[in-house]
N, C-alpha and C. Protein backbone atom coordinates (compact mmCIF):
# COMPACT_ATOMS: atom_id res chain seq x y z
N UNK A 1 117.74 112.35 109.60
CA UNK A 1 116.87 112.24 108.45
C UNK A 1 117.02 110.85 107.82
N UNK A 2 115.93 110.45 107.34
CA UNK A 2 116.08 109.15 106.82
C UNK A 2 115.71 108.96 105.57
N UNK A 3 116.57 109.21 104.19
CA UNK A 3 116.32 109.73 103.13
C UNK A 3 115.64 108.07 102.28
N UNK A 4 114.61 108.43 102.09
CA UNK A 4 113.57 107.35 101.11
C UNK A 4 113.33 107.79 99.34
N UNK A 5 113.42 106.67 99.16
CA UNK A 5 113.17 106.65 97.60
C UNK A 5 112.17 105.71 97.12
N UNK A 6 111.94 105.35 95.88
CA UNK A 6 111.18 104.80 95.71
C UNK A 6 111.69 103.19 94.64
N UNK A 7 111.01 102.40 94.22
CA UNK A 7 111.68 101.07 93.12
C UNK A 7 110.48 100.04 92.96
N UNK A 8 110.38 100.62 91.74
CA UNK A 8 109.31 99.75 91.06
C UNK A 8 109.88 98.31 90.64
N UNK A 9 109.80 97.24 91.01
CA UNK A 9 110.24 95.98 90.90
C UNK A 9 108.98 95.39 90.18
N UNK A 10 109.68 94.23 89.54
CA UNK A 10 108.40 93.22 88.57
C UNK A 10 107.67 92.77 89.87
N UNK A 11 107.82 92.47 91.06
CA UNK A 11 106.95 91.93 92.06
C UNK A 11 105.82 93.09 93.01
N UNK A 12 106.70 94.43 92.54
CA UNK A 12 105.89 95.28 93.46
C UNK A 12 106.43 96.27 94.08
N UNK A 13 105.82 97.58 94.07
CA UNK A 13 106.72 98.73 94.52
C UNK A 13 107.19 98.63 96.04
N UNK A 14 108.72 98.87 95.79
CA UNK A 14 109.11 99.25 97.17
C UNK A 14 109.42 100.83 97.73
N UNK A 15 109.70 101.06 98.94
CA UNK A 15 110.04 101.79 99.23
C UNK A 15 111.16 101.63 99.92
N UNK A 16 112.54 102.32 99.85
CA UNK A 16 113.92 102.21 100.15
C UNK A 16 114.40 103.41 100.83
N UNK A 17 115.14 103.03 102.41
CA UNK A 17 115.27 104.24 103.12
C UNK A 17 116.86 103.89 103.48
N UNK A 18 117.64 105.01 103.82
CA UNK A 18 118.75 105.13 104.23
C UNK A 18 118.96 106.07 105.44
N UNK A 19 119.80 106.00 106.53
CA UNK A 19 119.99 106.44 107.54
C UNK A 19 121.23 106.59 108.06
N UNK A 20 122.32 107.06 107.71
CA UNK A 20 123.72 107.30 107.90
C UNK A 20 124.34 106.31 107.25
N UNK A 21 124.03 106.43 106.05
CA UNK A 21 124.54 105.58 104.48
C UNK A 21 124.46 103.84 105.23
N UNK A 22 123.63 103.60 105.56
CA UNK A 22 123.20 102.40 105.83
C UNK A 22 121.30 102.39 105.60
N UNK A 23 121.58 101.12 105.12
CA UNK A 23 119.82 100.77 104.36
C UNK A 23 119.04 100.52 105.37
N UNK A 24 118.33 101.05 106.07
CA UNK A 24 117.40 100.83 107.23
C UNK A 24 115.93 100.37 106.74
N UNK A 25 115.32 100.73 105.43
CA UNK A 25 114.29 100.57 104.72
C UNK A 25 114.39 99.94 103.01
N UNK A 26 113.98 99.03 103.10
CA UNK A 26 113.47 98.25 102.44
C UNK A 26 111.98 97.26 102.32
N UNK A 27 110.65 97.81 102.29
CA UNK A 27 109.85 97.49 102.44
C UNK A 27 108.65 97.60 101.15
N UNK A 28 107.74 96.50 100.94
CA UNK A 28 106.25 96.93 100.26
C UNK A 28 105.77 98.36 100.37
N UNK A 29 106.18 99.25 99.04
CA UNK A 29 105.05 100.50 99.88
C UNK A 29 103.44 100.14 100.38
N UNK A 30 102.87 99.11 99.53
CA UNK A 30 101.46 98.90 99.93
C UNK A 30 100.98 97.70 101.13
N UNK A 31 102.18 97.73 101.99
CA UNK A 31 101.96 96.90 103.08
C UNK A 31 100.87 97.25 103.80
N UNK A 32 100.13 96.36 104.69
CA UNK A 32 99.00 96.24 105.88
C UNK A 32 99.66 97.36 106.82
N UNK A 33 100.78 96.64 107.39
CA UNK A 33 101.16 97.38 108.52
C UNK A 33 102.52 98.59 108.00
N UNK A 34 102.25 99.13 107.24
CA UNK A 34 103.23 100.22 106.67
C UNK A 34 103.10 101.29 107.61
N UNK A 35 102.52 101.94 108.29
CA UNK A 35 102.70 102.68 108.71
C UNK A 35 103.15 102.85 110.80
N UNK A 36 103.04 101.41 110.61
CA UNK A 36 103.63 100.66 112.26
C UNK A 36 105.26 100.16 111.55
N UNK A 37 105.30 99.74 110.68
CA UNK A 37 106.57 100.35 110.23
C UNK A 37 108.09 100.89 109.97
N UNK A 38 107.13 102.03 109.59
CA UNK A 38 107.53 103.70 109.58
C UNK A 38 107.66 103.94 110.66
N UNK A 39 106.37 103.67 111.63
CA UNK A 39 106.44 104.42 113.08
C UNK A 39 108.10 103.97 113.98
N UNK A 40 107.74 102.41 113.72
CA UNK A 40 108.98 101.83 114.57
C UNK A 40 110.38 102.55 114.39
N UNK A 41 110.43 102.82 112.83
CA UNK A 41 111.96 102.69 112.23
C UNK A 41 112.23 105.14 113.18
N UNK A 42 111.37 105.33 112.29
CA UNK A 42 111.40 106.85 112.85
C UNK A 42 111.37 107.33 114.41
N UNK A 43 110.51 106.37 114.87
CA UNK A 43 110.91 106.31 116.45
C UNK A 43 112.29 105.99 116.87
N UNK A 44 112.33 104.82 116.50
CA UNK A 44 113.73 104.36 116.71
C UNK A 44 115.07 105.03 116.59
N UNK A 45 114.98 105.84 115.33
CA UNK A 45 116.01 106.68 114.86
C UNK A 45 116.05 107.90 115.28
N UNK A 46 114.84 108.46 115.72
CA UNK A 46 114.97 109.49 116.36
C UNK A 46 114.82 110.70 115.04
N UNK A 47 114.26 110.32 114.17
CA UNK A 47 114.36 110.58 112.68
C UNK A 47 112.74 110.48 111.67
N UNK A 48 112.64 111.22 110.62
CA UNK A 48 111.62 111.37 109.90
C UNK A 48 112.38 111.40 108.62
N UNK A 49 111.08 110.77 107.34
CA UNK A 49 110.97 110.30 106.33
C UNK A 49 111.02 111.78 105.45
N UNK A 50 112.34 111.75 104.89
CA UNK A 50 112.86 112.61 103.53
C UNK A 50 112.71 112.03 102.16
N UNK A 51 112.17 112.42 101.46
CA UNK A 51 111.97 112.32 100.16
C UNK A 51 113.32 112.42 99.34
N UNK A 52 114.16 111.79 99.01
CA UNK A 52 115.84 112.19 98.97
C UNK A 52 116.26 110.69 98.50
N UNK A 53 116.63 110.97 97.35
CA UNK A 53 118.17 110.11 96.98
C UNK A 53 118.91 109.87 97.50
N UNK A 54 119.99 108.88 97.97
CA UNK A 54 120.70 108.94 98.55
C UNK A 54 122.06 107.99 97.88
N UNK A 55 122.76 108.08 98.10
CA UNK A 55 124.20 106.71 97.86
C UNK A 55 123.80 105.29 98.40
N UNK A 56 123.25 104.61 98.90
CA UNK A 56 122.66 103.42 99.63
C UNK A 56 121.66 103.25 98.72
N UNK A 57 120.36 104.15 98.69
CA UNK A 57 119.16 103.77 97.72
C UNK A 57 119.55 103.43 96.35
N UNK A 58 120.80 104.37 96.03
CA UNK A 58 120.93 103.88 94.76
C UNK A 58 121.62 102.68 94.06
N UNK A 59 122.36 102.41 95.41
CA UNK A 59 123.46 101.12 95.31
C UNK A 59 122.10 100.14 95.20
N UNK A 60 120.88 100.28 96.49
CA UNK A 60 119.97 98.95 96.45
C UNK A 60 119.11 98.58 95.42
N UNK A 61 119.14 100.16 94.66
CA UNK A 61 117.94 99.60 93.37
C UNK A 61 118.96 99.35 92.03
N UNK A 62 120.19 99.53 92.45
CA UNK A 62 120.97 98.99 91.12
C UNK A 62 121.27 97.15 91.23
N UNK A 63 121.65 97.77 92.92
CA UNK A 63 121.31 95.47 93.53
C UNK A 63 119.95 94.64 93.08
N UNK A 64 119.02 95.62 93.54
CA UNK A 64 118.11 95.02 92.94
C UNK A 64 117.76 94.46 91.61
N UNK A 65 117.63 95.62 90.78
CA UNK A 65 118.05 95.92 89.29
C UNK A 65 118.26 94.09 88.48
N UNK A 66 119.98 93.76 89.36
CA UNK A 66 120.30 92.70 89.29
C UNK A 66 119.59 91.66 89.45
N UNK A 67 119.38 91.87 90.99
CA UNK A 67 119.07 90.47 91.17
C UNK A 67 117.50 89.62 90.60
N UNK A 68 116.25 90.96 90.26
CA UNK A 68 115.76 90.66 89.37
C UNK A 68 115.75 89.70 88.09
N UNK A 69 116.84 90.38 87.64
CA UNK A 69 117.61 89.74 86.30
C UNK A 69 117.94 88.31 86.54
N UNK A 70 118.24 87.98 87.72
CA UNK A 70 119.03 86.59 88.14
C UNK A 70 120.44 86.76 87.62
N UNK A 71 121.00 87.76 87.83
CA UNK A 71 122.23 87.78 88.05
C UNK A 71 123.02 88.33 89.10
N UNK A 72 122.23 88.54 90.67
CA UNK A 72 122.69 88.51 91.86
C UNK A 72 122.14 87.75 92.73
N UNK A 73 122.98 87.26 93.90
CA UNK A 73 122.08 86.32 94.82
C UNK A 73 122.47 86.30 96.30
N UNK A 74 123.28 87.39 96.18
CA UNK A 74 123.95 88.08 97.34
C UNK A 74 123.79 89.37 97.52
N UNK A 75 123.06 90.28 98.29
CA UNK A 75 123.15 91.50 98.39
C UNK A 75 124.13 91.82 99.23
N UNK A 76 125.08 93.22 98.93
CA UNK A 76 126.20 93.76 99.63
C UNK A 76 125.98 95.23 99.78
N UNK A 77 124.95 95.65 100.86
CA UNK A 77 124.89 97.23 101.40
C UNK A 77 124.92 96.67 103.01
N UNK A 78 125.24 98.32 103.63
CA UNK A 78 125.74 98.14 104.76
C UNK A 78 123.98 98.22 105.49
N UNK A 79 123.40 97.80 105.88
CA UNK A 79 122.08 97.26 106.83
C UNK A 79 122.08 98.06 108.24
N UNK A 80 121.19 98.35 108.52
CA UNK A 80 120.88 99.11 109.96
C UNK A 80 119.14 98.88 110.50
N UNK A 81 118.96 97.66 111.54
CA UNK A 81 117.74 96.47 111.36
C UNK A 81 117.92 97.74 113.03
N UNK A 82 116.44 98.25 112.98
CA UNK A 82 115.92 98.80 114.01
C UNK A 82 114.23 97.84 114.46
N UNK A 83 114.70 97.48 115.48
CA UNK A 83 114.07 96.47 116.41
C UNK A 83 114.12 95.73 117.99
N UNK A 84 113.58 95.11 117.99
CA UNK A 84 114.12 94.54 119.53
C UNK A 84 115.08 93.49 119.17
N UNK A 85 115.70 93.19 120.18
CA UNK A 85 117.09 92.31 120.42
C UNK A 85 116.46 91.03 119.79
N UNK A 86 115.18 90.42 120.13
CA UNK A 86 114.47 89.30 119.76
C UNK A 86 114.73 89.30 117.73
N UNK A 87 113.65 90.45 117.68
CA UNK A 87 113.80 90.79 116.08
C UNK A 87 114.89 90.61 115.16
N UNK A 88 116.11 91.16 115.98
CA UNK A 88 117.29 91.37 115.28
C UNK A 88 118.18 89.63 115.19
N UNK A 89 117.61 89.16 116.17
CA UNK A 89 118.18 87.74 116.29
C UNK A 89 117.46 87.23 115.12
N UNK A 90 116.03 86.99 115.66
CA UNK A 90 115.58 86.39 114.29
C UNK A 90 115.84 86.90 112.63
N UNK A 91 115.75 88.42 112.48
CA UNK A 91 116.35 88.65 111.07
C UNK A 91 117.79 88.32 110.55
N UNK A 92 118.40 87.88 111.91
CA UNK A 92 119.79 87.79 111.59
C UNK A 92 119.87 86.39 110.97
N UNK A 93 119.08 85.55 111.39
CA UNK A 93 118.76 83.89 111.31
C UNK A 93 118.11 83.98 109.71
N UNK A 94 117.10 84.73 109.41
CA UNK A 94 116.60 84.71 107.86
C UNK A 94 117.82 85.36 106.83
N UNK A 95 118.77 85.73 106.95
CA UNK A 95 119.90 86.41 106.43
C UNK A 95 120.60 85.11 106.11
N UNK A 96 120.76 84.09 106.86
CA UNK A 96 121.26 83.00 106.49
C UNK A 96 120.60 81.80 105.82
N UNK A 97 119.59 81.95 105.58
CA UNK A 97 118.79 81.44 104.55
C UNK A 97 119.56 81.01 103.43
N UNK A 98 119.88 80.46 102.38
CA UNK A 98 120.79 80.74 101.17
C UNK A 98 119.63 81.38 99.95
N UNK A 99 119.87 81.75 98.84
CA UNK A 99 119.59 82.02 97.71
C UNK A 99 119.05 80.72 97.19
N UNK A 100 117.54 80.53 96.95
CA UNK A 100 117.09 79.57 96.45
C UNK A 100 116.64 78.17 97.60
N UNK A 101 116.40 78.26 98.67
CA UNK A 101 116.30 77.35 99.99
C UNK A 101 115.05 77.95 99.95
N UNK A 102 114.55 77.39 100.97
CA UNK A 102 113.28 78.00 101.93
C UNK A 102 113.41 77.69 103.56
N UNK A 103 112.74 78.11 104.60
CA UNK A 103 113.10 77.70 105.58
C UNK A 103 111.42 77.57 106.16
N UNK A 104 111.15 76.96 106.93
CA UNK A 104 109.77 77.11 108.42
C UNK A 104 110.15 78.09 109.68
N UNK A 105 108.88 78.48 109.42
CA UNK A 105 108.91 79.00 110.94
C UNK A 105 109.53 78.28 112.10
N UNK A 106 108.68 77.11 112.48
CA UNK A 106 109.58 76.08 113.22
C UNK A 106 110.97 76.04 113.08
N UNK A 107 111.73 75.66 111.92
CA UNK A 107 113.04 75.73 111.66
C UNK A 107 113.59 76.93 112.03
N UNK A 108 113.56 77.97 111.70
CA UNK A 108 113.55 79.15 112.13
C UNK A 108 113.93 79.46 113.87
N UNK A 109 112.77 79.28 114.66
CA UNK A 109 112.54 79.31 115.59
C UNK A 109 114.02 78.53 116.35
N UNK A 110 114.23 77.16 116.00
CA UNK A 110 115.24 76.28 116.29
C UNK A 110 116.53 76.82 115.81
N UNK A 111 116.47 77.45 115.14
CA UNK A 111 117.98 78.05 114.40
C UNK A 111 118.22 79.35 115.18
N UNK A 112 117.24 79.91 116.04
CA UNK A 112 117.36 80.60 117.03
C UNK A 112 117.56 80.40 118.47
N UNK A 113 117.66 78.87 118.35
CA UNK A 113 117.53 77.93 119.83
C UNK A 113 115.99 78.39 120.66
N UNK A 114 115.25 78.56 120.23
CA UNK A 114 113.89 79.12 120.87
C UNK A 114 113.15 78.16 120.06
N UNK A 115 113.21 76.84 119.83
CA UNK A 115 111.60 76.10 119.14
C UNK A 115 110.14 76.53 119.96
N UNK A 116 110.33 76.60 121.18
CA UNK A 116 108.97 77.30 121.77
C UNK A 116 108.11 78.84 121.27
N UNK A 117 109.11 79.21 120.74
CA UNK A 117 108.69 80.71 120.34
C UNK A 117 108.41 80.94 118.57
N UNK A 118 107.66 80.19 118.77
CA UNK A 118 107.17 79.97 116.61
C UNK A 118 106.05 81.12 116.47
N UNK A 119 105.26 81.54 117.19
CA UNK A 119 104.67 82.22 117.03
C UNK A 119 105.04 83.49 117.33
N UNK A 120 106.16 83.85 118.04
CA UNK A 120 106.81 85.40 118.02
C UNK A 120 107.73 85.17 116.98
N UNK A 121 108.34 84.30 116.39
CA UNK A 121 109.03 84.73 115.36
C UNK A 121 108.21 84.89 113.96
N UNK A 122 107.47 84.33 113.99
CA UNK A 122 106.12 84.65 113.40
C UNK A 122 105.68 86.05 112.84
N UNK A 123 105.47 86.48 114.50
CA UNK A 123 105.68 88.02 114.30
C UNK A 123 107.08 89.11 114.13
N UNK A 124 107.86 88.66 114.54
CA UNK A 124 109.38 88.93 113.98
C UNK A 124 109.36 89.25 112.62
N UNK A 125 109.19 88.36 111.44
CA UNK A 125 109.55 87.78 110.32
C UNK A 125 108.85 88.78 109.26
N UNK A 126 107.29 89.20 110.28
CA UNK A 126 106.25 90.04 109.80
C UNK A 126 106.63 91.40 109.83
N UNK A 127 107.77 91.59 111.00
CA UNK A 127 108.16 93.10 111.01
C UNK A 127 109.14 93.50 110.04
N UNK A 128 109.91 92.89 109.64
CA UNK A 128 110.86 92.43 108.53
C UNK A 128 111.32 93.90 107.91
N UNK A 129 111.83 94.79 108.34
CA UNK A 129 111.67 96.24 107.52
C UNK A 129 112.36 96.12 106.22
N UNK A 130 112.94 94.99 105.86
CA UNK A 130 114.44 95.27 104.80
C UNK A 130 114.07 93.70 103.97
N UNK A 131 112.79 93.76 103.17
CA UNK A 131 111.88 93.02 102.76
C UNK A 131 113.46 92.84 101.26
N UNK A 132 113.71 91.43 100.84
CA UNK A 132 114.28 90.91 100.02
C UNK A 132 115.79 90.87 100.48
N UNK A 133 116.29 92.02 101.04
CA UNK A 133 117.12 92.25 101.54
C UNK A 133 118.07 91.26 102.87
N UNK A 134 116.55 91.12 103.62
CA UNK A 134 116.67 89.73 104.45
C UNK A 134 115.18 89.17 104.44
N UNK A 135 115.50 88.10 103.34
CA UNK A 135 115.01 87.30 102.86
C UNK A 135 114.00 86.57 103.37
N UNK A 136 112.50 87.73 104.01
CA UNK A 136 111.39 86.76 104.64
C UNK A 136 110.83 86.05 103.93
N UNK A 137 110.78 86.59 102.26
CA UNK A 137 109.78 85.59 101.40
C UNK A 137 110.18 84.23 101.45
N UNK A 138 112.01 83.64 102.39
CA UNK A 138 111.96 82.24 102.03
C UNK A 138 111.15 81.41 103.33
N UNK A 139 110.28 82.20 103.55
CA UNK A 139 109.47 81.42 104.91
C UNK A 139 108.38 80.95 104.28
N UNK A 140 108.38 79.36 104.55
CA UNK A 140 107.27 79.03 103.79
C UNK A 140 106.61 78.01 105.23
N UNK A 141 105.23 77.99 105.12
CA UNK A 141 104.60 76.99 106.11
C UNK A 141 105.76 75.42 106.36
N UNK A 142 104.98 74.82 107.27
CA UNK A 142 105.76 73.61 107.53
C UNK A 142 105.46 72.69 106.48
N UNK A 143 104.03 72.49 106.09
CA UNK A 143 103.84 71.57 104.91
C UNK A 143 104.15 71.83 103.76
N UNK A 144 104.99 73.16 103.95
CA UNK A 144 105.49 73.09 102.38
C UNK A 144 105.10 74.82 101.24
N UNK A 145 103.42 74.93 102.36
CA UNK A 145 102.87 76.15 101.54
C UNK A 145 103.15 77.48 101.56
N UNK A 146 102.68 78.33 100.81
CA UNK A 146 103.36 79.70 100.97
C UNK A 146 102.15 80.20 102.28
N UNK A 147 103.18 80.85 102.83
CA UNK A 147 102.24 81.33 104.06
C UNK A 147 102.37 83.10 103.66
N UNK A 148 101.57 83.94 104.57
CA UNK A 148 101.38 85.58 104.34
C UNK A 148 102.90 85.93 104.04
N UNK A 149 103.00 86.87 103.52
CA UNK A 149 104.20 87.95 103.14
C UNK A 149 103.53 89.29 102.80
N UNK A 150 104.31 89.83 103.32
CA UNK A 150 103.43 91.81 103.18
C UNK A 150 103.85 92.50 101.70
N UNK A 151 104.36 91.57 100.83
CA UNK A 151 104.48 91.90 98.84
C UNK A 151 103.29 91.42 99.15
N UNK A 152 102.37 90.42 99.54
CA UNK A 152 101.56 89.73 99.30
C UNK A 152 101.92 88.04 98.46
N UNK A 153 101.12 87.58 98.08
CA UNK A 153 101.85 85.95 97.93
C UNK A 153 102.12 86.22 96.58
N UNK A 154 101.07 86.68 95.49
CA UNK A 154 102.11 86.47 94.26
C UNK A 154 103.42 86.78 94.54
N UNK A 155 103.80 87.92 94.66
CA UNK A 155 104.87 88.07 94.81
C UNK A 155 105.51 87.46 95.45
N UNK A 156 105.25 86.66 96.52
CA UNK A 156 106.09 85.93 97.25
C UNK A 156 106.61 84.21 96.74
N UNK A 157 105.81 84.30 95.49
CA UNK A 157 105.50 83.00 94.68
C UNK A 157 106.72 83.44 93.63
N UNK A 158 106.63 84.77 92.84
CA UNK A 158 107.48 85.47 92.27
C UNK A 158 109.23 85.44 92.43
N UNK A 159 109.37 85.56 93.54
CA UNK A 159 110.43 85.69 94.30
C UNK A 159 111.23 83.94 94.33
N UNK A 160 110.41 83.62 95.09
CA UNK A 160 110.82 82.35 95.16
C UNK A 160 110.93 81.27 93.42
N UNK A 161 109.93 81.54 93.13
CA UNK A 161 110.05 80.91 91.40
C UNK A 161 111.55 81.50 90.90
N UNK A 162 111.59 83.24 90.79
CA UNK A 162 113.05 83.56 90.84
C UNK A 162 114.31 82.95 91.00
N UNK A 163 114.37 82.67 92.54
CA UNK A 163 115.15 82.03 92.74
C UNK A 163 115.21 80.62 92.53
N UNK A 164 114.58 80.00 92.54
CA UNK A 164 114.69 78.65 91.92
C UNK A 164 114.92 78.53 90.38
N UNK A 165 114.63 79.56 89.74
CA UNK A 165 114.72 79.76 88.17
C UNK A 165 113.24 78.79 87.87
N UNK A 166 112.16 78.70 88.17
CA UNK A 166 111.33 78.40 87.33
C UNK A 166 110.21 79.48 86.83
N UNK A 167 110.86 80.61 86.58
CA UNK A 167 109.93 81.63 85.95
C UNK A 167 109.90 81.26 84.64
């Protein structure tokens, strides 16, 4: 079972899932591809979406809570990234992002030793299930601009202003 909750954030509701007290979900409830997803993570797990509290959800919306505030910039729950080996490389690479940086796709891609593959990490970055958590909003175009994010861009403008402190 993969117990989901819910967390209304100033940027936008999420939805927060746990799966053997590890955070497997962290995502936009009103994402494009929300329900490819869901599909992936429940396939994967071998598991379906419980309506349920859990010890993890509540640790992430009290992390959250924080880091809202700007008084966290490190999240500390235990993570469970259901994906391909590719995926998991690349989310592992946006995890190292710092608090307040941004990174490129390109860069990205190279920090994976794959510069040829900008456009699958592309799509990588897009599958992102554990949205803030590992940190896709710091992907910004090469020239600088905000490119798609599934909060959508205010929010992804939000986030990043956040962390830079110019809210």
């Amino acid at each position: 079972m993969i117990a989901v909750d819910y967390y209304t954030s100033p940027a936008g509701e999420l939805i927060l899932g746990s799966y053997e007290e590890r955070l497997c979900l962290a995502d936009w409830r009103d994402r494009k591809a929300r329900s490819s997803v869901d599909a992936r993570l429940q396939r994967g797990l071998h598991s379906t979406y419980v309506e349920q509290k859990s010890v993890v959800t509540q640790k992430a919306k009290e992390q959250l809570e924080l880091y809202f505030r700007g008084e966290l910039q490190h999240f500390d729950l235990p993570y469970l990234c259901v994906g391909t080996v590719f995926q998991k490389q690349v989310w592992d690479a946006l995890g190292d992002i710092s608090y307040g940086d941004t990174a490129s796709y390109v860069s990205l891609a190279k920090a994976i030793g794959n510069e040829k593959a900008v456009r699958a990490v592309a799509s990588a970055v897009g599958a992102n299930a554990l949205s803030l958590f590992i940190p896709c909003h710091r992907i910004i175009g090469s020239n600088g601009t905000l490119t798609g994010y599934a909060g959508g861009l205010e929010a992804k403008k939000m986030l990043l202003d956040l962390e830079t402190h110019e809210n």
